[in-house]
Protein backbone atom coordinates (compact mmCIF):
# COMPACT_ATOMS: atom_id res chain seq x y z
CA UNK A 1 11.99 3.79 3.53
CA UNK A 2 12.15 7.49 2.87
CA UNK A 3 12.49 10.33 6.17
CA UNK A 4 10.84 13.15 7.12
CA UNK A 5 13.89 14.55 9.34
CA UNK A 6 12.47 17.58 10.41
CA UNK A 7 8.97 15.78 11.65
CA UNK A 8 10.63 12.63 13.00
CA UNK A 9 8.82 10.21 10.56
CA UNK A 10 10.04 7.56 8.75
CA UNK A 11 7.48 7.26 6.05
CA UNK A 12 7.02 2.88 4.33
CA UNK A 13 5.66 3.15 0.97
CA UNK A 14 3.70 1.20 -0.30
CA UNK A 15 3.02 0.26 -3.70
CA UNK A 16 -0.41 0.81 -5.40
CA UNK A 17 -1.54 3.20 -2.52
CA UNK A 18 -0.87 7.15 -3.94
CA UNK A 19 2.57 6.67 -3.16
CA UNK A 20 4.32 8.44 -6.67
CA UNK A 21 1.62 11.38 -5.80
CA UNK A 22 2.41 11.79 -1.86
CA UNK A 23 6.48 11.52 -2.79
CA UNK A 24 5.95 14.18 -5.71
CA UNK A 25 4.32 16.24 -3.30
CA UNK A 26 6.57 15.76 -0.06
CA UNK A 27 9.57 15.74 -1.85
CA UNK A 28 9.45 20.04 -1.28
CA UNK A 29 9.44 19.29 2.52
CA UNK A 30 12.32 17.11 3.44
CA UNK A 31 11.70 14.07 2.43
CA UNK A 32 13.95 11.70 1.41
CA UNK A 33 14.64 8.25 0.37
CA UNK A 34 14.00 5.68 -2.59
CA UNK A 35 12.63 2.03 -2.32
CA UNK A 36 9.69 0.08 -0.79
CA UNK A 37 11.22 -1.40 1.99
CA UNK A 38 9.00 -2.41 4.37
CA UNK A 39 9.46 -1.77 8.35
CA UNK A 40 10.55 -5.64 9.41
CA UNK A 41 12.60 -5.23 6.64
CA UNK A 42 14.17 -2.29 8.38
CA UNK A 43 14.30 -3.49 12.04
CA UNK A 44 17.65 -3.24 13.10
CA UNK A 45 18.29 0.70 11.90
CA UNK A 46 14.45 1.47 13.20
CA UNK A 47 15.34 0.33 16.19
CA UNK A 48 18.82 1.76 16.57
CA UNK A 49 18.13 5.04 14.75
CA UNK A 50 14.36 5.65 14.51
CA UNK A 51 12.59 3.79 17.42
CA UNK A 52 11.38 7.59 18.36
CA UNK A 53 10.01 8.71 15.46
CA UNK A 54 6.95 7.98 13.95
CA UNK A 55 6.23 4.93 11.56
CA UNK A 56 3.76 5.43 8.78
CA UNK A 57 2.17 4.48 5.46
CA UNK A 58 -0.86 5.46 3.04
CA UNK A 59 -3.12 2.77 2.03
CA UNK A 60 -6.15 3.16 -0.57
CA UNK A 61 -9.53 0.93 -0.72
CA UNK A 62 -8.07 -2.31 -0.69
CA UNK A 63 -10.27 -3.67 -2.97
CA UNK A 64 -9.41 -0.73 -5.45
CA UNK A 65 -5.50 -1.69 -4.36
CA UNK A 66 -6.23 -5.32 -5.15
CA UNK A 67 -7.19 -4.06 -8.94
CA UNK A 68 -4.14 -2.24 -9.11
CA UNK A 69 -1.62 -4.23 -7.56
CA UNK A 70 -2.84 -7.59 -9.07
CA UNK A 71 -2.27 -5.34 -13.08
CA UNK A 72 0.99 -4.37 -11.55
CA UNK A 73 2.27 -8.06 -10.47
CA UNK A 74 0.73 -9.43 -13.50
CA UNK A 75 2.95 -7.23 -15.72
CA UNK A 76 6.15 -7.75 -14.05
CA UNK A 77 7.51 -11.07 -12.57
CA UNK A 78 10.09 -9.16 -10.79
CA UNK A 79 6.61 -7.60 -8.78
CA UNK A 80 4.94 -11.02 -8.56
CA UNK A 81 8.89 -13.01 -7.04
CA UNK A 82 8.88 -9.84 -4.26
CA UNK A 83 4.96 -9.83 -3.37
CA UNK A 84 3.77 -13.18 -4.28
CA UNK A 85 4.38 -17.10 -3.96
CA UNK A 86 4.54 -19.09 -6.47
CA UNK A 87 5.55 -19.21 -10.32
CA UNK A 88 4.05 -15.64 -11.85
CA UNK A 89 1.34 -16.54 -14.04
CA UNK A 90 1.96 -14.09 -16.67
CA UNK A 91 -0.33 -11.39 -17.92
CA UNK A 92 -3.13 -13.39 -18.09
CA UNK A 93 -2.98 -14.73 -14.47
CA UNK A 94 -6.46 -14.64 -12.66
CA UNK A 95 -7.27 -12.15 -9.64
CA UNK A 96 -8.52 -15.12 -8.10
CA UNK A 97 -4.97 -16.73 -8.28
CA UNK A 98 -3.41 -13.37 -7.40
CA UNK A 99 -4.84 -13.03 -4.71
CA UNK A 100 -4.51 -16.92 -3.52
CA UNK A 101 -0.43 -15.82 -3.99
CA UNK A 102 0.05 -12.65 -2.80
CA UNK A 103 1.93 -12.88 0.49
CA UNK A 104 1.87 -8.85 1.03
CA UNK A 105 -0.63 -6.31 1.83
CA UNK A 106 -0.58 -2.14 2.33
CA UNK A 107 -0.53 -2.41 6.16
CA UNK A 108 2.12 -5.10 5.85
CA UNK A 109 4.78 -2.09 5.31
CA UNK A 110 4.02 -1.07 8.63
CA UNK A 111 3.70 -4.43 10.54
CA UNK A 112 6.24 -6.54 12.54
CA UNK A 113 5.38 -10.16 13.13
CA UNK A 114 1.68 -9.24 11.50
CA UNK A 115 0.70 -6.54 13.92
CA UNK A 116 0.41 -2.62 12.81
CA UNK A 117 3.28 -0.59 14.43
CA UNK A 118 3.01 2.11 12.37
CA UNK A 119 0.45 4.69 11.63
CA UNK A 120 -1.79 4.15 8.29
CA UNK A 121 -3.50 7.35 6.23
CA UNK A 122 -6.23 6.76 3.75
CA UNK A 123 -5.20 8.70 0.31
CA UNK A 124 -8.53 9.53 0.11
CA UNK A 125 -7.97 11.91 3.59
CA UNK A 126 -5.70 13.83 2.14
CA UNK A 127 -6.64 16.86 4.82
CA UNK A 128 -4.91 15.27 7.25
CA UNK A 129 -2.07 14.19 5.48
CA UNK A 130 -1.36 17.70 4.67
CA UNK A 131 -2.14 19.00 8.14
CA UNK A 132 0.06 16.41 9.40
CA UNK A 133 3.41 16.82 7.34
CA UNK A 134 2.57 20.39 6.42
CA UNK A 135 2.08 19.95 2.53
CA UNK A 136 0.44 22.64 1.23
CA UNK A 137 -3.07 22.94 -0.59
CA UNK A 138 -1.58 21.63 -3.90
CA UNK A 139 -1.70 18.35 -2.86
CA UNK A 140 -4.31 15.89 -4.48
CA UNK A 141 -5.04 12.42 -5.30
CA UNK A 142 -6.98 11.57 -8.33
CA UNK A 143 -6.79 7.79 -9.62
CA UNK A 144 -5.18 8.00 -13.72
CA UNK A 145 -7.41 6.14 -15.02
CA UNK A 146 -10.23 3.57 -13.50
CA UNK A 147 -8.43 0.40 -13.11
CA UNK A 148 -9.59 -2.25 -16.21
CA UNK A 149 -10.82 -5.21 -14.37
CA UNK A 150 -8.64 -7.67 -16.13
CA UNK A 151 -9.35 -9.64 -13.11
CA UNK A 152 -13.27 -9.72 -12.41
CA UNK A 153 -14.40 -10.32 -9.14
CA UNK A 154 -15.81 -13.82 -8.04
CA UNK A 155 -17.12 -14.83 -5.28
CA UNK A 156 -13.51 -16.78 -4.88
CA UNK A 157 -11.51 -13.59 -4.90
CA UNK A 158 -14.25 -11.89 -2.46
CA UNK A 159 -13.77 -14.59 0.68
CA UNK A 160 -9.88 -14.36 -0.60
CA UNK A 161 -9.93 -10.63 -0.36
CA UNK A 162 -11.73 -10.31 3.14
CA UNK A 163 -9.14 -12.93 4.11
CA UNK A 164 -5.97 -11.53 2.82
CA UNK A 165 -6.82 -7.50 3.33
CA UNK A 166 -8.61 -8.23 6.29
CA UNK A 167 -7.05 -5.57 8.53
CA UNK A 168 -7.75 -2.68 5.28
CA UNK A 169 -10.59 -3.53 4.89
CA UNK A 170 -11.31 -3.39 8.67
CA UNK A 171 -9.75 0.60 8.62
CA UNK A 172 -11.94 0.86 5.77
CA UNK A 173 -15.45 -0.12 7.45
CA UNK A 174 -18.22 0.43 5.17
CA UNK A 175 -16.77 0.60 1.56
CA UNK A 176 -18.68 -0.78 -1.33
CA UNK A 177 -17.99 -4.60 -1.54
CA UNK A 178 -17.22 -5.37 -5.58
CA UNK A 179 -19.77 -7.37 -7.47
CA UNK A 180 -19.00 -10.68 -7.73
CA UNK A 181 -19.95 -11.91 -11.42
């Protein structure tokens, strides 16, 4: 959970979304904090502390996020015991599989009980995240390097996808669908 004090925001990052490039970014402007804590993990201090401010969180394509986060859980158990059920399948472990395990999603940071509290910016509309907090021009969001699809699409990991990232994909009507091979 990191703060924007002077805005009133309390700002739930999420992994895989932008994140290290909004922080790097912010950072100049007063905010502070260090973890991805999610909001229900936070309920008692939002509530007590917070429960005026705004509640927020940049998400990404989710299928693009999928791609990411499924290289980043596949890497590290310690990603795949926090995000995911089930024994971590090692590097090798499917995005079909992934996905059938992973028990988190972007919006999820800003959700109690399943439904979005909190406000959700696409990284790709960076405009109005820097109209918003007030970052200046310098901010900018380009991907390091196009994701390897270690994990192809099937049509599996589609219907598992539309399940799982329902509500991104939803605040992302009209992206490109992945082809399933």
């Amino acid at each position: 959970m990191y703060l924007f004090k002077s805005l009133k925001a309390v700002y739930f990052r999420a992994p895989g979304t932008g994140s290290t490039t909004f922080l790097k970014h912010a950072g100049e402007y007063g905010l502070s904090g260090d973890d991805h804590s999610r909001l229900e993990d936070n309920t008692v201090e939002i509530a007590e502390k917070f429960h005026d401010w705004e509640k927020f969180t940049i998400i990404r394509n989710p299928y693009k996020w999928a791609i990411t986060f499924h290289t980043m859980c596949a890497r590290a158990s310690s990603h795949w015991e926090e995000w995911c059920e089930g024994a971590h399948g090692g590097h090798n472990v499917s995005l079909e599989d992934f996905l059938d395990a992973l028990v988190v999603t972007p919006l999820s940071w800003v959700s109690l009980n399943g439904d979005v509290v909190g406000n959700a910016y696409k990284i790709e509309d960076l405009v109005a995240l820097r109209e918003r907090f007030g970052i200046k021009d310098t901010l900018t969001h380009q991907n390091k390097k196009e994701e390897e699809h270690k994990g192809v699409w099937t049509p599996k990991a589609l219907k598992t996808a539309k399940v799982k990232l329902g509500k991104e994909l939803a605040f992302y009507s009209g992206i490109e669908e992945p082809e399933a091979q």
